[in-house]
C-alpha atoms as a PDB file:
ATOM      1  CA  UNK A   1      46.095 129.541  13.710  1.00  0.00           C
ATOM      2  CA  UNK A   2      47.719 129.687  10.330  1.00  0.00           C
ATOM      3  CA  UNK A   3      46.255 127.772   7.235  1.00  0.00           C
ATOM      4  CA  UNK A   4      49.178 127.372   4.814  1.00  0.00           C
ATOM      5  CA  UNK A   5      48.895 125.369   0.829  1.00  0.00           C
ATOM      6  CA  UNK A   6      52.385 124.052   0.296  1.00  0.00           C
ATOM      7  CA  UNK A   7      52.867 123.366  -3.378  1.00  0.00           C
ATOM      8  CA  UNK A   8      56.081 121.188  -4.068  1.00  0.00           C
ATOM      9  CA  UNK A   9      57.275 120.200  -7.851  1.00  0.00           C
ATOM     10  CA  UNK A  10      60.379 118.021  -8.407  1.00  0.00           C
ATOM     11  CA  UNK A  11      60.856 117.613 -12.103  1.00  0.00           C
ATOM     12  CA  UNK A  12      63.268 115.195 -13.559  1.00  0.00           C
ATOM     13  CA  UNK A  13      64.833 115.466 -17.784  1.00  0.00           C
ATOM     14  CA  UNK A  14      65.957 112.827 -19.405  1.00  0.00           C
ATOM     15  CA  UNK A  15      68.008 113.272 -22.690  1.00  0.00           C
ATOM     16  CA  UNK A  16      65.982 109.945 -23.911  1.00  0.00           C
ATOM     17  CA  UNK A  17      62.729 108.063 -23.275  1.00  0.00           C
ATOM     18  CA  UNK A  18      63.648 105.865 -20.068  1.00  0.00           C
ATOM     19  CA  UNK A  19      61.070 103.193 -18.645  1.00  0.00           C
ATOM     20  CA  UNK A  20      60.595 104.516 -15.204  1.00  0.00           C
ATOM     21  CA  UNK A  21      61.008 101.919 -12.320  1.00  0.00           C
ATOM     22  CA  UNK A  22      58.899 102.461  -9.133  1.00  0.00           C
ATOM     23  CA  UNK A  23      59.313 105.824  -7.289  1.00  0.00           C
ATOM     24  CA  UNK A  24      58.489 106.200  -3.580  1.00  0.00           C
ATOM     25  CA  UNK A  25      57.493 109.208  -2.739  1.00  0.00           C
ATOM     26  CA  UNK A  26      56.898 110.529   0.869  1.00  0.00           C
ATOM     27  CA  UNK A  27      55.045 113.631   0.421  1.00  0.00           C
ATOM     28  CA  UNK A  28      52.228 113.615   2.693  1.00  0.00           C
ATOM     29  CA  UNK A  29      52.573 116.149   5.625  1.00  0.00           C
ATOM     30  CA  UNK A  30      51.648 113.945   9.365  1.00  0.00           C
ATOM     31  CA  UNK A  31      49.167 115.158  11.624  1.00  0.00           C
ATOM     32  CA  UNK A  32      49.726 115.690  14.950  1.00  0.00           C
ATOM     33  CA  UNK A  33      47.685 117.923  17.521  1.00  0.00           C
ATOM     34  CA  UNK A  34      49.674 120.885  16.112  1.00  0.00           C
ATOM     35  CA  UNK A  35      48.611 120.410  12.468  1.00  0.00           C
ATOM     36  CA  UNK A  36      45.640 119.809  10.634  1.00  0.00           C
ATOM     37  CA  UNK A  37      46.230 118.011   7.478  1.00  0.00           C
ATOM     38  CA  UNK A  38      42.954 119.891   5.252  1.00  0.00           C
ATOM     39  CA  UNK A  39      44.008 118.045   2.273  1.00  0.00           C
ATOM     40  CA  UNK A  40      46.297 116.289   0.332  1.00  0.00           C
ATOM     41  CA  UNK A  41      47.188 115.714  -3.660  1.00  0.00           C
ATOM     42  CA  UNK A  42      49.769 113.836  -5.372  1.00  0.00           C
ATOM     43  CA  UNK A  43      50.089 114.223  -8.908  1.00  0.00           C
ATOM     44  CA  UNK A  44      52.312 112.753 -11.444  1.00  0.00           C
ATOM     45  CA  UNK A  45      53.346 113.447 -15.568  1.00  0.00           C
ATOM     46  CA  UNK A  46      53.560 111.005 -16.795  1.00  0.00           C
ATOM     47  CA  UNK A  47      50.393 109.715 -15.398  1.00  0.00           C
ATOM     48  CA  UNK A  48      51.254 106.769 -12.326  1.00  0.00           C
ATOM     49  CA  UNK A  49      49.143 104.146 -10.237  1.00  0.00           C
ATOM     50  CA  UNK A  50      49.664 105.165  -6.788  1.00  0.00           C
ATOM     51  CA  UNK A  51      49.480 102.911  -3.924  1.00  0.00           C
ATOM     52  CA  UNK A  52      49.516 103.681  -0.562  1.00  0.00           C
ATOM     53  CA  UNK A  53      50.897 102.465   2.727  1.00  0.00           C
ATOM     54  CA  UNK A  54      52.518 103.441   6.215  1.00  0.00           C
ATOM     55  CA  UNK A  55      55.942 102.583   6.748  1.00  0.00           C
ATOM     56  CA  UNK A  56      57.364 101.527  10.497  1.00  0.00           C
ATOM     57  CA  UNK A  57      56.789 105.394  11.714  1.00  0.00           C
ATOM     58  CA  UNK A  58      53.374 106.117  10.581  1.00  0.00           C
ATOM     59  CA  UNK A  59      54.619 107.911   7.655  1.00  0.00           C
ATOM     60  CA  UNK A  60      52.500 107.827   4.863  1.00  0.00           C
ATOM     61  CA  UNK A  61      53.957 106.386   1.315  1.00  0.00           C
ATOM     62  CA  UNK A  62      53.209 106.641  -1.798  1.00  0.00           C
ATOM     63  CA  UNK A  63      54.159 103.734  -4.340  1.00  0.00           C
ATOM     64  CA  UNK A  64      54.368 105.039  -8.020  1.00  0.00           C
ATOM     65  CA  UNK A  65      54.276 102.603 -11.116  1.00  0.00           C
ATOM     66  CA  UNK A  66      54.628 103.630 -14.588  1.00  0.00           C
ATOM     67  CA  UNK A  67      53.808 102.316 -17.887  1.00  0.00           C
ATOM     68  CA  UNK A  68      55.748 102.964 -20.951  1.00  0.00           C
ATOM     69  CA  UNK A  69      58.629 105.372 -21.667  1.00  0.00           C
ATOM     70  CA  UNK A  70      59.021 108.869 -21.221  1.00  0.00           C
ATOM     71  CA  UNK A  71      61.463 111.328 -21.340  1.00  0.00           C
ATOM     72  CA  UNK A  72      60.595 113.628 -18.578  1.00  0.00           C
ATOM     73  CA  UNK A  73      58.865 113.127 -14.846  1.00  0.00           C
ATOM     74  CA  UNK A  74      57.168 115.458 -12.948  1.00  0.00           C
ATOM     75  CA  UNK A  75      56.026 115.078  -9.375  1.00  0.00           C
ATOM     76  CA  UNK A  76      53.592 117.440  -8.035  1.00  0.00           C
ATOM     77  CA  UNK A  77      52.040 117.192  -4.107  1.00  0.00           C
ATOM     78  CA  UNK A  78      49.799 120.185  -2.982  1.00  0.00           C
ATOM     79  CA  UNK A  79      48.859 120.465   0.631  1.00  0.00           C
ATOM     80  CA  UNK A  80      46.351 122.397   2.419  1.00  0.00           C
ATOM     81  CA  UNK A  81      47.151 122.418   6.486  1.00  0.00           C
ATOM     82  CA  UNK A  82      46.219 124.315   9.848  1.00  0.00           C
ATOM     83  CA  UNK A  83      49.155 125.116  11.757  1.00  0.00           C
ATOM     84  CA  UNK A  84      48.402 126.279  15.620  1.00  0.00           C
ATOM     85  CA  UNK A  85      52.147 125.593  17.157  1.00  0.00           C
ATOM     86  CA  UNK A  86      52.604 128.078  20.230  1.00  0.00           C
ATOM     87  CA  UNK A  87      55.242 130.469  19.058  1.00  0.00           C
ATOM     88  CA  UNK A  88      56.647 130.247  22.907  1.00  0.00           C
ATOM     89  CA  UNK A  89      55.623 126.956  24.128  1.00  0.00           C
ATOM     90  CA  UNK A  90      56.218 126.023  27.808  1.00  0.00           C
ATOM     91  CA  UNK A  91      57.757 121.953  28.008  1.00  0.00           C
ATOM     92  CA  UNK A  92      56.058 119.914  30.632  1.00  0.00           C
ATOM     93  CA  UNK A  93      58.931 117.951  31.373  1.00  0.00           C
ATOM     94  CA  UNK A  94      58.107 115.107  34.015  1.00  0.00           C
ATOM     95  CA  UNK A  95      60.248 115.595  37.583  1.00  0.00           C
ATOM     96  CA  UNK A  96      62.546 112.338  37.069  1.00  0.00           C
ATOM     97  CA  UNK A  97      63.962 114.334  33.930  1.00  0.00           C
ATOM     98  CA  UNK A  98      63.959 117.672  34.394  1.00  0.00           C
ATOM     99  CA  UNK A  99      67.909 117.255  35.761  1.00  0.00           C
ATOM    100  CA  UNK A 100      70.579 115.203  33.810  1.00  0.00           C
ATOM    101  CA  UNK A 101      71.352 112.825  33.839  1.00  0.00           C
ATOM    102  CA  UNK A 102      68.087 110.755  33.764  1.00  0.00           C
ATOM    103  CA  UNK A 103      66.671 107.597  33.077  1.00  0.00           C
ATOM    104  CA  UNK A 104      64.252 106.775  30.759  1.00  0.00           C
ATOM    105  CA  UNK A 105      61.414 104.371  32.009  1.00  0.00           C
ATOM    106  CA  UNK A 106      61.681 100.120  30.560  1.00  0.00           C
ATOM    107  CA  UNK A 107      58.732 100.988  28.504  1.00  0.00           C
ATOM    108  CA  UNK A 108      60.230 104.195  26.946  1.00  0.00           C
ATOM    109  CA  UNK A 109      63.911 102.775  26.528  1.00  0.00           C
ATOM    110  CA  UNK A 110      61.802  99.996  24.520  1.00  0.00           C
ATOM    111  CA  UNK A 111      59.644 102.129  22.442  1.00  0.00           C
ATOM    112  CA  UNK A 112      63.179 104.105  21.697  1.00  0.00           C
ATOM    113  CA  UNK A 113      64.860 101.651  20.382  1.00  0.00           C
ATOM    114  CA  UNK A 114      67.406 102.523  17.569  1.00  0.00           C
ATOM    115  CA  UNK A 115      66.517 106.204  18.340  1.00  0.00           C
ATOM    116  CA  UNK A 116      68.315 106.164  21.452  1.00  0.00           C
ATOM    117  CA  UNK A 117      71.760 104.243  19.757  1.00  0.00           C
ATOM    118  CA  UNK A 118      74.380 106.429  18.101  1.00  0.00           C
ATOM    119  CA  UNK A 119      74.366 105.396  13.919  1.00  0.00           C
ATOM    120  CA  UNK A 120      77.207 106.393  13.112  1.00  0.00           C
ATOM    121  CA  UNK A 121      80.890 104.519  14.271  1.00  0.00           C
ATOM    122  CA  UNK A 122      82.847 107.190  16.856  1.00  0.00           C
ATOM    123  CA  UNK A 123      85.568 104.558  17.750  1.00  0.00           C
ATOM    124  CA  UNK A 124      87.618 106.776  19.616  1.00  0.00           C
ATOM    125  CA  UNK A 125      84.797 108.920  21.463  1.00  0.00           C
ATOM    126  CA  UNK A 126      85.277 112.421  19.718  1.00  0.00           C
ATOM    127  CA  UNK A 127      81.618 112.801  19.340  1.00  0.00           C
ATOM    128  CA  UNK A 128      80.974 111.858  22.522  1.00  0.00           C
ATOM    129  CA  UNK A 129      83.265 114.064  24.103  1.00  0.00           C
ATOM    130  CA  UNK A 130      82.425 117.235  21.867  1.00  0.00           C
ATOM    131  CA  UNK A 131      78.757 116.236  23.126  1.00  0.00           C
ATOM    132  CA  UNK A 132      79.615 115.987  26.970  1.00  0.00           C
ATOM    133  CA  UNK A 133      81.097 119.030  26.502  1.00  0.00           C
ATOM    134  CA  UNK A 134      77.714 120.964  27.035  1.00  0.00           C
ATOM    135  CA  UNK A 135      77.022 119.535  30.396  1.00  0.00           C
ATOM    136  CA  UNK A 136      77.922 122.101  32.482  1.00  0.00           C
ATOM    137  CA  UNK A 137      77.365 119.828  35.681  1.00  0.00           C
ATOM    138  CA  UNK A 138      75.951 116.719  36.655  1.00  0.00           C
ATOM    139  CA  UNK A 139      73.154 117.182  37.471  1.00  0.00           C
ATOM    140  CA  UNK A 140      72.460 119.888  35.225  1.00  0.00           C
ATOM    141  CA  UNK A 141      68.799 121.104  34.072  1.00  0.00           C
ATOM    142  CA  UNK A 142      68.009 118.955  30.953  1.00  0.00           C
ATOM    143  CA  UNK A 143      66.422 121.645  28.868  1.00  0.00           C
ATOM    144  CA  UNK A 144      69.254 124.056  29.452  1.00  0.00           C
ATOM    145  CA  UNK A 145      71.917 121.799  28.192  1.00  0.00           C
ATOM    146  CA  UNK A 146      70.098 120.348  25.057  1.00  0.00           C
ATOM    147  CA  UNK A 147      69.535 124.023  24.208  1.00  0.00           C
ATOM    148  CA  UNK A 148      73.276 124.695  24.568  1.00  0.00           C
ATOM    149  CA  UNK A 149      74.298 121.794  22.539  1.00  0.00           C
ATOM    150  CA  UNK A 150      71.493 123.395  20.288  1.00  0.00           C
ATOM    151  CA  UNK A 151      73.439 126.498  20.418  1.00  0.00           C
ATOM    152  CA  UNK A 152      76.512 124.956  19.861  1.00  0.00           C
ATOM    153  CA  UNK A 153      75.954 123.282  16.639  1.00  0.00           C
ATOM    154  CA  UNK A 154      75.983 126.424  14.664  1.00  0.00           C
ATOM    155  CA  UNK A 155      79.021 128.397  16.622  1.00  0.00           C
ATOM    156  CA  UNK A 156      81.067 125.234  15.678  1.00  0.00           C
ATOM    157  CA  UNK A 157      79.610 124.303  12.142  1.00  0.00           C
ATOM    158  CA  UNK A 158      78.500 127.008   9.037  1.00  0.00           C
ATOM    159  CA  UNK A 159      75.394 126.290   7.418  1.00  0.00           C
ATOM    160  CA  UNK A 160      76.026 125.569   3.173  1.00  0.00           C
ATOM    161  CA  UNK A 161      73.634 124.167   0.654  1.00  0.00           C
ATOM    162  CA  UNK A 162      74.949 120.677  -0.474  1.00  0.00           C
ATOM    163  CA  UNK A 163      73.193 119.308  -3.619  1.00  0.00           C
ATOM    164  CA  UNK A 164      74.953 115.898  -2.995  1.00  0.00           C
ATOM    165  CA  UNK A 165      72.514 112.937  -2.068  1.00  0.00           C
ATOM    166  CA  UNK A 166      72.725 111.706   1.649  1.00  0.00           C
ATOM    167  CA  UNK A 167      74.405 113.241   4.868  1.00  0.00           C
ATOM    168  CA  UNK A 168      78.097 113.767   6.115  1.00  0.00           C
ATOM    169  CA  UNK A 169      78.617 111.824   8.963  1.00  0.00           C
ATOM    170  CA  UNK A 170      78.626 113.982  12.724  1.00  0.00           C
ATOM    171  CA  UNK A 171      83.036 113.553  12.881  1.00  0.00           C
ATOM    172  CA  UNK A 172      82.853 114.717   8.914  1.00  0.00           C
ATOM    173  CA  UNK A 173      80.784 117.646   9.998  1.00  0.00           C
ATOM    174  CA  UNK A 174      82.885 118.670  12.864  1.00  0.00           C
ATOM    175  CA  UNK A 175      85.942 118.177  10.710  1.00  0.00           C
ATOM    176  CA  UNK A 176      84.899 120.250   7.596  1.00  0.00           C
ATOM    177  CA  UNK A 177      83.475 123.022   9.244  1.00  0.00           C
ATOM    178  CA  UNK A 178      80.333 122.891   7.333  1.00  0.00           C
ATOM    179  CA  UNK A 179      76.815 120.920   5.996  1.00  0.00           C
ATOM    180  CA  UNK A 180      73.729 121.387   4.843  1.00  0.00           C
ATOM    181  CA  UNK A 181      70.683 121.619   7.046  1.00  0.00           C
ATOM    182  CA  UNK A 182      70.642 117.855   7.516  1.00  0.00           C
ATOM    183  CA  UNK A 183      73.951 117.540   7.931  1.00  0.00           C
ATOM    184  CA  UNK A 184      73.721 119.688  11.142  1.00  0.00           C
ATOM    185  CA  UNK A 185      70.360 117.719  12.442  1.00  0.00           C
ATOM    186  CA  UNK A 186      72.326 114.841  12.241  1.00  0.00           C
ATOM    187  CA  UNK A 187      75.376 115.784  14.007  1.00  0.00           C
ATOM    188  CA  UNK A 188      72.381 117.427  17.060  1.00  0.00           C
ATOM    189  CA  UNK A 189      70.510 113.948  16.978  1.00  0.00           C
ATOM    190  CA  UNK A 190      74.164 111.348  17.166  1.00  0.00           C
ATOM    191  CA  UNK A 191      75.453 113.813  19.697  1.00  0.00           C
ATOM    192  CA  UNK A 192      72.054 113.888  21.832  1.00  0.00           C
ATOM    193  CA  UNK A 193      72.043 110.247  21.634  1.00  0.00           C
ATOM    194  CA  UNK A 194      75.467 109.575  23.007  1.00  0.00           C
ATOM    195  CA  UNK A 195      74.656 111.558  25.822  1.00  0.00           C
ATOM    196  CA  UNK A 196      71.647 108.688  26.070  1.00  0.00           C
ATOM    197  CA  UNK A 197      68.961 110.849  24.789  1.00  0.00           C
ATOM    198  CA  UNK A 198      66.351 109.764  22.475  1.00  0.00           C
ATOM    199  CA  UNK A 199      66.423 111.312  19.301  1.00  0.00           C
ATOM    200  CA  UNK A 200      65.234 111.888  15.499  1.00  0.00           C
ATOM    201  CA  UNK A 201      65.435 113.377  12.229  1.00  0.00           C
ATOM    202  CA  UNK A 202      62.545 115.557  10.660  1.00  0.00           C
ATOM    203  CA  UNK A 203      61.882 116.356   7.048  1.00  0.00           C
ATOM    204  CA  UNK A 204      59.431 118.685   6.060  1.00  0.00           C
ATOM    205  CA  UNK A 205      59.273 122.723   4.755  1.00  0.00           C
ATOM    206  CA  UNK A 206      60.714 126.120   6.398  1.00  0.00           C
ATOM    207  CA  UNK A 207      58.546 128.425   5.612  1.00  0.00           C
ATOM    208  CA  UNK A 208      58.995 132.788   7.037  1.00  0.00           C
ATOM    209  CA  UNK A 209      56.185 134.646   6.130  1.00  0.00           C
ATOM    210  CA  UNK A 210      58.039 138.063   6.619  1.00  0.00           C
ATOM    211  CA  UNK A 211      59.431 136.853   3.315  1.00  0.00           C
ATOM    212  CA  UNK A 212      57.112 137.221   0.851  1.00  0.00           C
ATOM    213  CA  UNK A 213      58.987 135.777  -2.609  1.00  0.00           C
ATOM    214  CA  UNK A 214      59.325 131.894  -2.916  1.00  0.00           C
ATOM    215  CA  UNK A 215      62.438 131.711  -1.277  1.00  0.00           C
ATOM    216  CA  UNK A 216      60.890 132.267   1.581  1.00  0.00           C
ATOM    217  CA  UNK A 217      59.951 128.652   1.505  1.00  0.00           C
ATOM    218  CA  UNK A 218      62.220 125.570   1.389  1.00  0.00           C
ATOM    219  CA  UNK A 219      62.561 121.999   2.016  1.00  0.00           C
ATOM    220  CA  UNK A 220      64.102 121.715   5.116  1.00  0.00           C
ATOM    221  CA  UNK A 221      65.492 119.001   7.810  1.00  0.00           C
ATOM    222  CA  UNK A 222      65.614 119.656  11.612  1.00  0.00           C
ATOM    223  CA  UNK A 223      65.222 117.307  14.716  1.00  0.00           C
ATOM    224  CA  UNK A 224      63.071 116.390  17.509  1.00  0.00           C
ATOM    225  CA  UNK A 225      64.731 115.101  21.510  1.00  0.00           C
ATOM    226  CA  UNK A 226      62.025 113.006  23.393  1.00  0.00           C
ATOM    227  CA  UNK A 227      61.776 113.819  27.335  1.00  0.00           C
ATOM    228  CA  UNK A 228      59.153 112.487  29.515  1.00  0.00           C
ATOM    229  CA  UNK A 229      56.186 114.460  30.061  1.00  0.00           C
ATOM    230  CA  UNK A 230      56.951 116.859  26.904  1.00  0.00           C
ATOM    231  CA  UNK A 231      56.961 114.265  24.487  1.00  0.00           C
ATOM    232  CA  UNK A 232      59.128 114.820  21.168  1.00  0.00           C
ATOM    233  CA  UNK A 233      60.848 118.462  21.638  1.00  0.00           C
ATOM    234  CA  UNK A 234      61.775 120.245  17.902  1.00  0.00           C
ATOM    235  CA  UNK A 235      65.231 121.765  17.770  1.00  0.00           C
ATOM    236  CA  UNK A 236      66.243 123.449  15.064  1.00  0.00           C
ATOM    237  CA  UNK A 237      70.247 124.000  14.438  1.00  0.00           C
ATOM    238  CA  UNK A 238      70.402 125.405  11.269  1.00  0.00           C
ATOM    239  CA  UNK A 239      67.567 128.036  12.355  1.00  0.00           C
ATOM    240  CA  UNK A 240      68.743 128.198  15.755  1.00  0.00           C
ATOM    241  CA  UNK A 241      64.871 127.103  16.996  1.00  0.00           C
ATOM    242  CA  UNK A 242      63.477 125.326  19.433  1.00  0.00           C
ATOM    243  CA  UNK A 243      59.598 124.431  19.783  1.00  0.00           C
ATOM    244  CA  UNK A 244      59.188 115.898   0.207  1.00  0.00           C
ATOM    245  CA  UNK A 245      61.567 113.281  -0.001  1.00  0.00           C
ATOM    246  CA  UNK A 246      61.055 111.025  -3.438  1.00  0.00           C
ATOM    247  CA  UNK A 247      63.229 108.398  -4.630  1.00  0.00           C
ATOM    248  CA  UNK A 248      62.642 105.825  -7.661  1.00  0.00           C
ATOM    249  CA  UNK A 249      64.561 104.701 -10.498  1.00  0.00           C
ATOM    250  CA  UNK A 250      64.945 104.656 -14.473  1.00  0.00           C
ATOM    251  CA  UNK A 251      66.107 102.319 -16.836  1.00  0.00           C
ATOM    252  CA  UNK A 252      68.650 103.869 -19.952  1.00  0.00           C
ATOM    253  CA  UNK A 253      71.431 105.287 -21.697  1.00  0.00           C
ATOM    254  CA  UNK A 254      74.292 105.774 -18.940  1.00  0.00           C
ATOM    255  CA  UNK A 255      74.035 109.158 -19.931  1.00  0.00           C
ATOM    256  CA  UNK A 256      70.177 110.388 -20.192  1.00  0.00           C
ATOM    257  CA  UNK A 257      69.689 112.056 -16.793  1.00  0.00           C
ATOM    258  CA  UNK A 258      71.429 115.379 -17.648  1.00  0.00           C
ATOM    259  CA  UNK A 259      69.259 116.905 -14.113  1.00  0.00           C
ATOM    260  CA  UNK A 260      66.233 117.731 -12.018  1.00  0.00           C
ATOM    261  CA  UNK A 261      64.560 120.713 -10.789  1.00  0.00           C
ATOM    262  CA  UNK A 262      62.427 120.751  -7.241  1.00  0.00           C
ATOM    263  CA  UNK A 263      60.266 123.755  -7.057  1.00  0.00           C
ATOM    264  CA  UNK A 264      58.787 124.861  -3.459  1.00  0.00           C
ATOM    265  CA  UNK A 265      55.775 127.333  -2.555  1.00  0.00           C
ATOM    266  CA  UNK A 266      54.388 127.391   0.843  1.00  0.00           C
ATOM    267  CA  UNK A 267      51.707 130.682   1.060  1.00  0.00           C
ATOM    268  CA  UNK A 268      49.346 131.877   3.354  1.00  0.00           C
ATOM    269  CA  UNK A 269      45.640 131.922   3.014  1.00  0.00           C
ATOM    270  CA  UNK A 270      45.098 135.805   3.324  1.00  0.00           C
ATOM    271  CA  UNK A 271      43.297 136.726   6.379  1.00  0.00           C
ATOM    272  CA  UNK A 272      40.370 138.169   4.983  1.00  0.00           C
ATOM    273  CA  UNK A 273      39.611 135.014   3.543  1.00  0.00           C
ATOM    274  CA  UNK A 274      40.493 132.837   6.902  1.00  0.00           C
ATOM    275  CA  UNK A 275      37.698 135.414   8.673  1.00  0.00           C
ATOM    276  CA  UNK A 276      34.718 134.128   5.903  1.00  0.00           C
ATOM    277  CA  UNK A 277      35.616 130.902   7.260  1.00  0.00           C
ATOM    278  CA  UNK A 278      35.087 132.044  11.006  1.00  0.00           C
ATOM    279  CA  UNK A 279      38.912 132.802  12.234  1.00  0.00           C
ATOM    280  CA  UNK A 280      40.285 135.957  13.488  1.00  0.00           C
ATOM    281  CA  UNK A 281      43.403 137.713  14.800  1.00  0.00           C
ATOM    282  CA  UNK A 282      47.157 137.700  12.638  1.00  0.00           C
ATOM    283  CA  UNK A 283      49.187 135.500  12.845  1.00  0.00           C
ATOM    284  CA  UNK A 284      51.567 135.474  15.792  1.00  0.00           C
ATOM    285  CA  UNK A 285      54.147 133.106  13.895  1.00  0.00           C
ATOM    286  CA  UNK A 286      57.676 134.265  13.027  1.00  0.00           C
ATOM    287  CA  UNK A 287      58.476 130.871  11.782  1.00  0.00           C
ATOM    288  CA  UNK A 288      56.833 127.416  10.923  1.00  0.00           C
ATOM    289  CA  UNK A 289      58.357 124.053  10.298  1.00  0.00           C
ATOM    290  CA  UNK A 290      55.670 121.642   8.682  1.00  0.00           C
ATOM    291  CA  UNK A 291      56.143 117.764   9.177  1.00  0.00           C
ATOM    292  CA  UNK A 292      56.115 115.706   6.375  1.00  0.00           C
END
């Protein structure tokens, strides 16, 4: 087990006071039986009255509303979790799909929904081709071929930063050559779902802790492939793996958001201190993604 206190700033400048409209934030890591959520603190400057709700995936969000004007926001969350993910887990896939093609049960095809439909418009089937392209047979084992399609993403696509807001659609991807980290989960989840898979994005944090400095830590996109039996499988392109988002509004000058700034910090708690509190042995992790 790893206990890890993820510190994550995003700071916006305004050239002006603005009157801030209401932000909502998504900063709250999810639980699942892999993580341990210890605790959890959302801050704001200027000060905001949070309210709190789940959205149609359990996802917990935060509602900020401000009073008066200001001329800079800062939006601080600091989490303090337990990660225990199996650095080699084993997938207990059920029989009916451990060869593809499958078919998911009624009851999971409903539960699906949108996450088994293709988003994005591929009118003359090059997604779905480039896609089919990683079935070596039919049948073929599942798990193989979603791990060479998981493969594939990177030997066809380069991994670059993109400050620009939203994602390139999967044919834009292919096309350029290149995306940022959700760009590529994107273009693994539509392709995984026109082979009829079900499939989703994550958001959350990458954090190495052979890397010591803070850029060892980043925010970080990847996605997950539901199979009966296993559940929701992560598959990370970008990091070739397998096993905070805030948006709002201001009111101003055209002109009086020169920027922002997003700072990131994801440490360990040092192991002599996770002994006092009754744990022992290092950590056995190479790599952890943390949901959020």
């Amino acid at each position: 087990m790893i206990t890890l206190t993820i510190r994550h700033t995003t700071t916006y400048r305004y050239r002006l006071p603005v009157w801030l409209g209401p932000h909502r934030l998504m900063l709250r890591p999810r639980e699942s039986r892999e993580l341990r959520l210890v605790s959890s603190d959302v801050t704001t400057t200027p000060a905001a009255t949070l309210s709190w709700a789940h959205d149609v995936f359990g996802n917990a969000v935060a509602t900020a509303s401000f009073e008066g004007m200001t001329d800079r926001l800062s939006v601080a969350s600091v989490a303090v979790l337990e990660l225990s993910a199996a650095a080699w887990p084993v997938f207990d896939i059920a029989a009916s799909a451990i060869a593809y093609p499958f078919r998911y049960s009624d009851d999971e095809w409903s539960d699906l929904g949108s996450l088994a439909v293709p988003l994005y418009a591929d009118p003359a089937g090059r997604l779905a081709a480039w896609a089919r392209g990683f079935v070596r047979s039919a049948p073929t084992n599942t798990l193989a071929m979603l791990k060479d399609l998981h493969s594939g993403v990177p030997e066809w696509v380069r991994y670059q930063s993109r400050e620009e807001e939203g994602t390139q659609s999967p044919l834009q991807t292919l096309d350029r050559g290149w995306g940022s980290c959700r760009d590529l989960a994107v273009l693994f989840v539509e392709a995984a779902r026109s082979l009829g898979l079900g499939a989703r994005i994550i958001s959350g944090y990458f954090y190495n802790p052979e890397r010591q400095s803070s850029s060892g830590a980043s925010t970080h996109a990847w996605a997950e492939i539901y199979l009966p039996g296993a559940g929701w499988i992560t598959f990370d392109p970008t990091n070739r793996g397998v096993g905070g988002s805030v948006t709002g509004s201001f009111v101003g000058m055209t002109d009086a958001f020169p920027g922002m700034s997003v700072e990131v910090d994801v440490a360990s708690t040092p192991l002599a201190a996770r002994e006092a509190l009754g744990e022992a042995g290092p950590d056995r992790l190479s790599a952890a993604r943390l949901a959020k």
